[in-house]
Protein backbone atom coordinates (compact mmCIF):
# COMPACT_ATOMS: atom_id res chain seq x y z
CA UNK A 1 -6.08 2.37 9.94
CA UNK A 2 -5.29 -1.71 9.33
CA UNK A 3 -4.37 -2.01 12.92
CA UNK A 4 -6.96 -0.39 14.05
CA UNK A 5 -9.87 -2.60 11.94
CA UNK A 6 -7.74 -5.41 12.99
CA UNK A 7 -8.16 -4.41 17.08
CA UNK A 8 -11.57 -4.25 16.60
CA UNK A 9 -11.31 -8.17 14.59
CA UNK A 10 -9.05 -9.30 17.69
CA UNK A 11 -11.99 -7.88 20.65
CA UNK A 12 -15.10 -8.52 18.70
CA UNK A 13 -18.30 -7.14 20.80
CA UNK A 14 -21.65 -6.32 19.43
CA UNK A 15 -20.47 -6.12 15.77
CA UNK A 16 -18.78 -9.42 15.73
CA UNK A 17 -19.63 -11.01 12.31
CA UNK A 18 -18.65 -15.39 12.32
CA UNK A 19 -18.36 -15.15 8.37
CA UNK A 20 -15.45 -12.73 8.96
CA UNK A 21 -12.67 -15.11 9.40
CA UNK A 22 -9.52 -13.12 8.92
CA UNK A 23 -7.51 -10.37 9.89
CA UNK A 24 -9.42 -7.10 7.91
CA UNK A 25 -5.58 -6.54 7.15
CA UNK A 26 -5.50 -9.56 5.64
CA UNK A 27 -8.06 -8.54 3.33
CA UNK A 28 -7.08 -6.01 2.31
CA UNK A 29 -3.81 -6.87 1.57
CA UNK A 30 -4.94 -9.40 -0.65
CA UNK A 31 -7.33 -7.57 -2.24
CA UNK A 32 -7.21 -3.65 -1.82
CA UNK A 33 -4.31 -1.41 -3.47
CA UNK A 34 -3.34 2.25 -2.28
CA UNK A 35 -1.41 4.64 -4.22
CA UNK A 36 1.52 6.47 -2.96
CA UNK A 37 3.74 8.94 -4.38
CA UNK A 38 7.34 9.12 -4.25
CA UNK A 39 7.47 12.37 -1.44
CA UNK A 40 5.03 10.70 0.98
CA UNK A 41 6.65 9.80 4.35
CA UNK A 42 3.91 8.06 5.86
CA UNK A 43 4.06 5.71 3.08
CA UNK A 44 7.68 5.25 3.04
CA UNK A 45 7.06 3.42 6.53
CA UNK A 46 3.48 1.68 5.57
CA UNK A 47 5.88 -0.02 3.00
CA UNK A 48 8.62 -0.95 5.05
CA UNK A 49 5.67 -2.46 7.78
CA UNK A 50 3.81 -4.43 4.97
CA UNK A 51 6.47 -5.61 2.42
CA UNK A 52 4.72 -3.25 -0.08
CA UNK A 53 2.27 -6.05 -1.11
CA UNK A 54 -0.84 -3.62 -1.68
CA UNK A 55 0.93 -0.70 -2.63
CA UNK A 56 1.38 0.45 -6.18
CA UNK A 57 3.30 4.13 -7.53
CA UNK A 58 1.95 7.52 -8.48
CA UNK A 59 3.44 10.21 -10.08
CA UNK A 60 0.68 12.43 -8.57
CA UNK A 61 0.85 14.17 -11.86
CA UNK A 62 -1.30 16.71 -13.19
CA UNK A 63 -1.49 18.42 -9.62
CA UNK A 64 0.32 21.37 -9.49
CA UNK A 65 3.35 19.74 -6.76
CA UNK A 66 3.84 16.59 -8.48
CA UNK A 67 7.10 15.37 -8.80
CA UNK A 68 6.67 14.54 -12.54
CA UNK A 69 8.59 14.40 -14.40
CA UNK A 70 11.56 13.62 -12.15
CA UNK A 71 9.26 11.49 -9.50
CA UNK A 72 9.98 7.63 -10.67
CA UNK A 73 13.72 9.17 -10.39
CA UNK A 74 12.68 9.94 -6.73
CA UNK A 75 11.09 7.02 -5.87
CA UNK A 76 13.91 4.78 -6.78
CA UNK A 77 16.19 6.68 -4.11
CA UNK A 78 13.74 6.05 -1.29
CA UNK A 79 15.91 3.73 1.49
CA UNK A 80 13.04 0.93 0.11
CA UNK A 81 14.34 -3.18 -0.66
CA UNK A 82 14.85 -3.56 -4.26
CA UNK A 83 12.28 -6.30 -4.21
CA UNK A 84 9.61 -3.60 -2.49
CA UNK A 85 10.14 -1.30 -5.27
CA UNK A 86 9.81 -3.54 -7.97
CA UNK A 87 5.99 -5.19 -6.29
CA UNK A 88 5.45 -1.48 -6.20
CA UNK A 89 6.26 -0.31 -9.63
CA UNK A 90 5.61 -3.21 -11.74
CA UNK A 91 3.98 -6.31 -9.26
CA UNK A 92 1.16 -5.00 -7.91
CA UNK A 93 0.11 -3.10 -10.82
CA UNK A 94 0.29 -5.97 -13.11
CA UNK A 95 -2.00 -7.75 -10.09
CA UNK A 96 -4.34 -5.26 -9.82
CA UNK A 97 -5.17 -4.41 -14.15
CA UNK A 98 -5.02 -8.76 -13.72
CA UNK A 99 -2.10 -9.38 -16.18
């Protein structure tokens, strides 16, 4: 859904807005986080596509098809960088609780 806020940045028309300056993507990456868990494809590629700077892990625990307690075990055997999984498991949650 990035691409698409930033198609709409990129062609503005009647809702163009002068104090937006950047990229919504680029906001968002800076500032927003999502959550993904160790099964989700989707995510798998988001991360690949965005160096996993706004993403941060979930167990997805206590919902009845959570990996837990095997799903950090899962998530280190995604085909992800080693430097991805680490902004994912410990980076970008340190950002986000500001430590």
């Amino acid at each position: 859904w990035l691409w698409r806020l930033d198609e709409h940045w990129e062609n503005p028309g009647r809702f163009e807005d002068p104090t937006v300056t950047e990229r919504p993507s680029e906001y968002f990456v800076r500032q927003g986080f999502v959550s993904i868990e160790c099964d989700e494809e989707p995510a798998r590629h988001a991360v690949d596509g965005r160096t996993g700077a706004c993403f941060v892990f979930s167990t997805d625990y206590p919902h009845y098809d959570t990996k837990y307690p095997e799903a950090t075990a899962h998530f280190l055997k995604l085909p992800l960088a080693e430097e991805h999984k680490r902004r994912i498991l410990w980076d970008n949650c340190a950002r986000l609780y500001g430590f």
